[in-house]
C-alpha atoms as a PDB file:
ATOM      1  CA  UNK A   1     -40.824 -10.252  -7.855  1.00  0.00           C
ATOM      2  CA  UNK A   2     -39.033 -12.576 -10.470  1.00  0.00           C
ATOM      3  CA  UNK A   3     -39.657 -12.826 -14.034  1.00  0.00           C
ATOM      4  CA  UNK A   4     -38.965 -15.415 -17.270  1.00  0.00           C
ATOM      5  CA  UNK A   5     -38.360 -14.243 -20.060  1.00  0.00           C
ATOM      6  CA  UNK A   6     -41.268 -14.717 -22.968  1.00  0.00           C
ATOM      7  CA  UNK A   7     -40.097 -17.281 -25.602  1.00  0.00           C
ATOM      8  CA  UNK A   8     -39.955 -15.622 -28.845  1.00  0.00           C
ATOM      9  CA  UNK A   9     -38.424 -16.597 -32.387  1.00  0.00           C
ATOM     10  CA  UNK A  10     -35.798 -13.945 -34.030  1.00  0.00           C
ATOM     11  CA  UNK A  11     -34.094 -14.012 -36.828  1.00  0.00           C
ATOM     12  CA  UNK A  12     -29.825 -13.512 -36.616  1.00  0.00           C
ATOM     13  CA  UNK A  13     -26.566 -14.009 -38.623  1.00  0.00           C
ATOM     14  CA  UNK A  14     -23.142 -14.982 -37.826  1.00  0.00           C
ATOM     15  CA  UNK A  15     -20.626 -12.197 -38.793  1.00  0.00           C
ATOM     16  CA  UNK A  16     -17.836 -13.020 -40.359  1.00  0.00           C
ATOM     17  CA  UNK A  17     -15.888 -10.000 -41.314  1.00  0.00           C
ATOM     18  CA  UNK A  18     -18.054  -9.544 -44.498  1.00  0.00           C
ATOM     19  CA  UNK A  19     -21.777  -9.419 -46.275  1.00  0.00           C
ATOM     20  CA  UNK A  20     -20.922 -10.340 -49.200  1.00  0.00           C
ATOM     21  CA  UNK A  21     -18.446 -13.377 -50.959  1.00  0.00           C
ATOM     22  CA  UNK A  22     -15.977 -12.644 -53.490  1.00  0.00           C
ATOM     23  CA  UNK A  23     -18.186 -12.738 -56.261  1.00  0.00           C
ATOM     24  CA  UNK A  24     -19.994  -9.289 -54.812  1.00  0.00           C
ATOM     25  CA  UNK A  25     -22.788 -11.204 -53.904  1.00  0.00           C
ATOM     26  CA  UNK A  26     -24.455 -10.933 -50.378  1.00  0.00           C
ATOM     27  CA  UNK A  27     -24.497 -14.022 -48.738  1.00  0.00           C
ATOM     28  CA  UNK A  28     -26.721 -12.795 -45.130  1.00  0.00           C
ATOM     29  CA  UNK A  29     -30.537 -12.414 -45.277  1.00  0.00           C
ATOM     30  CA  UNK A  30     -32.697 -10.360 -46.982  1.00  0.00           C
ATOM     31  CA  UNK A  31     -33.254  -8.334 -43.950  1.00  0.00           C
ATOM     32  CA  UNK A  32     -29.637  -7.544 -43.024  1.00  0.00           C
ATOM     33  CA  UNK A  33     -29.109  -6.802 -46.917  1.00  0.00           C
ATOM     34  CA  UNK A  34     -31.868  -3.963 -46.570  1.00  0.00           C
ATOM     35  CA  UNK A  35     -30.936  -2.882 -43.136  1.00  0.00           C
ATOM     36  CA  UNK A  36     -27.291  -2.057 -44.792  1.00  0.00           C
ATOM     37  CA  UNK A  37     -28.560  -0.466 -47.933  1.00  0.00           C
ATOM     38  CA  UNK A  38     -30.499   1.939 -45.519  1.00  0.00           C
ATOM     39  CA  UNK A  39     -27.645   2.687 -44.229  1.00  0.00           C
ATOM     40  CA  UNK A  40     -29.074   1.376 -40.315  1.00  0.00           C
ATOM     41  CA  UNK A  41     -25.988  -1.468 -40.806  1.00  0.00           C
ATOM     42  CA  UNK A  42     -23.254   0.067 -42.400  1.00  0.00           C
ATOM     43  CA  UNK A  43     -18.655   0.378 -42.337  1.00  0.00           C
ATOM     44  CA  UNK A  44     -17.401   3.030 -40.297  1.00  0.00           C
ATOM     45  CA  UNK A  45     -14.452   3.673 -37.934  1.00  0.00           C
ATOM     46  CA  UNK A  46     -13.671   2.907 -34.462  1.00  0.00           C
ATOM     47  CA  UNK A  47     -11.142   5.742 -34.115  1.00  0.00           C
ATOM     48  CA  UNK A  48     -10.997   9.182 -35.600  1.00  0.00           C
ATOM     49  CA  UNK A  49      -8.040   8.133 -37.697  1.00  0.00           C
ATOM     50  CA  UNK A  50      -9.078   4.835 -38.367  1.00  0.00           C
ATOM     51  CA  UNK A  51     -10.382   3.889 -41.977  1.00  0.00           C
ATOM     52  CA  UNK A  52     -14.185   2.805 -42.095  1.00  0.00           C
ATOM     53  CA  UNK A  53     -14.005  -1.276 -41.624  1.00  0.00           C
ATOM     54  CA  UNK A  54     -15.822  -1.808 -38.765  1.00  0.00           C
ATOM     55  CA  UNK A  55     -19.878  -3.146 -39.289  1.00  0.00           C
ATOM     56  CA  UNK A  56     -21.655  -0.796 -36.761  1.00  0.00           C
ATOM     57  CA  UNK A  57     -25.260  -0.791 -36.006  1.00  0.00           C
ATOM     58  CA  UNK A  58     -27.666   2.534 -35.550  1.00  0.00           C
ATOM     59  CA  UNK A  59     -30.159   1.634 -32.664  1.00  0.00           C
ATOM     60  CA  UNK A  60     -31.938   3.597 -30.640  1.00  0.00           C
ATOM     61  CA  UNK A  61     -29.236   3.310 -27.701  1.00  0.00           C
ATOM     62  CA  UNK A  62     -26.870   4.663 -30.036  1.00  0.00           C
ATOM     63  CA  UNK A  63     -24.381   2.983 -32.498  1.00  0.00           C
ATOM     64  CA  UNK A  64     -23.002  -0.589 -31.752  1.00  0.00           C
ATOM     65  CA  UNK A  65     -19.833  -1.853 -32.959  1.00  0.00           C
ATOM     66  CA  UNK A  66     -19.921  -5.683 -34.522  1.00  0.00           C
ATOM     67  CA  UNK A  67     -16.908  -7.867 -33.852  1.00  0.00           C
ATOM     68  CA  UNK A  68     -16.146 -10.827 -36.284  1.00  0.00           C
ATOM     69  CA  UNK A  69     -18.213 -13.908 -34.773  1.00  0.00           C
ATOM     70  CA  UNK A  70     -20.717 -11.146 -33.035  1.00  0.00           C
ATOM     71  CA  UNK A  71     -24.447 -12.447 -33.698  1.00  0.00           C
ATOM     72  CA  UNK A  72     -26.454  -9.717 -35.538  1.00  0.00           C
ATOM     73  CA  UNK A  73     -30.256 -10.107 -34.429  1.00  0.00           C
ATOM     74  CA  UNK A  74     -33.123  -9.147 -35.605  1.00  0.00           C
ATOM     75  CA  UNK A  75     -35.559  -8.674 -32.707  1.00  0.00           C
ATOM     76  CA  UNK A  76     -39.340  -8.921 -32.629  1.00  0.00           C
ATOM     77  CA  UNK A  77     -40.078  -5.087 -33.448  1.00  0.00           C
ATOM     78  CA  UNK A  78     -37.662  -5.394 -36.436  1.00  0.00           C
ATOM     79  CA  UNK A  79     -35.132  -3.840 -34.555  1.00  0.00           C
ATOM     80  CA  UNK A  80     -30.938  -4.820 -35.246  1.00  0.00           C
ATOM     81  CA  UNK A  81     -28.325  -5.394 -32.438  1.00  0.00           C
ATOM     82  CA  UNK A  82     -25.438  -7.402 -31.964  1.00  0.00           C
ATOM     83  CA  UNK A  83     -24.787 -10.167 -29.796  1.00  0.00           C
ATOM     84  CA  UNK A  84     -21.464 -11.901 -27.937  1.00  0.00           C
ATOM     85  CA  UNK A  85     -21.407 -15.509 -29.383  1.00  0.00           C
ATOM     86  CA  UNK A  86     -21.124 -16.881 -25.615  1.00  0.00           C
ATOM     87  CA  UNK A  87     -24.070 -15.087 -24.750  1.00  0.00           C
ATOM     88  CA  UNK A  88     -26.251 -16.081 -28.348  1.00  0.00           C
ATOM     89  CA  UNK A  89     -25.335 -19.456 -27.319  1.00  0.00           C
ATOM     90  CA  UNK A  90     -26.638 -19.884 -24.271  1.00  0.00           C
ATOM     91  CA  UNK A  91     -29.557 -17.577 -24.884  1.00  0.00           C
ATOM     92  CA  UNK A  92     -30.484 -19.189 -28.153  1.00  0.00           C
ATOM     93  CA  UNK A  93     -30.895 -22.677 -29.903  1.00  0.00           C
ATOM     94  CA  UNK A  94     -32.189 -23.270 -33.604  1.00  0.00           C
ATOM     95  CA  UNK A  95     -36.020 -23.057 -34.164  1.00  0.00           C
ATOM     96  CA  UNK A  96     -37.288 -25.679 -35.844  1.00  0.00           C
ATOM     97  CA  UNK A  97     -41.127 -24.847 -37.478  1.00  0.00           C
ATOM     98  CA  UNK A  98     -41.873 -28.141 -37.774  1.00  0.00           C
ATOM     99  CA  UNK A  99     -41.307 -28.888 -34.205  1.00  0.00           C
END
């Protein structure tokens, strides 16, 4: 049997290295804001001896690590993952509502 996939809208973010500017200010949505003060996004360490600047992600496969340019997507059960920019790319395209 073969399948296609449902269309469905998410919500997602470029990373850039950062959530906030330079004024302290967060500059991703609402959603990723709260997912970080949750602690569900949040800085931790790749390596033991490593300090804690990597974004990582607590799903329910486990934690994911974000790379700089990584999508971060907010999936239809409100779930967070991240996604290769190659693969966001050809998986996504901007939703316009008034389409």
């Amino acid at each position: 049997m073969k399948y296609k996939k449902k269309p469905v809208v998410i919500e997602a973010f470029k990373y850039d290295g950062d959530l906030r500017g330079s004024d302290g200010k967060y500059y991703v949505p609402d959603w990723a804001v709260d997912a970080y003060e949750k602690g569900i996004m949040h800085y931790g360490a790749l390596k033991p001896d490593d300090p804690p600047c990597e974004l990582l992600i607590d799903t329910l496969e486990g934690i994911h690590h974000v790379s700089v340019g990584d999508y971060v997507i907010k999936g239809i059960a409100g779930e967070l993952y991240p996604c290769k920019p190659d693969i966001f790319e050809e998986s996504y395209e901007l939703y316009d509502a008034d389409f």
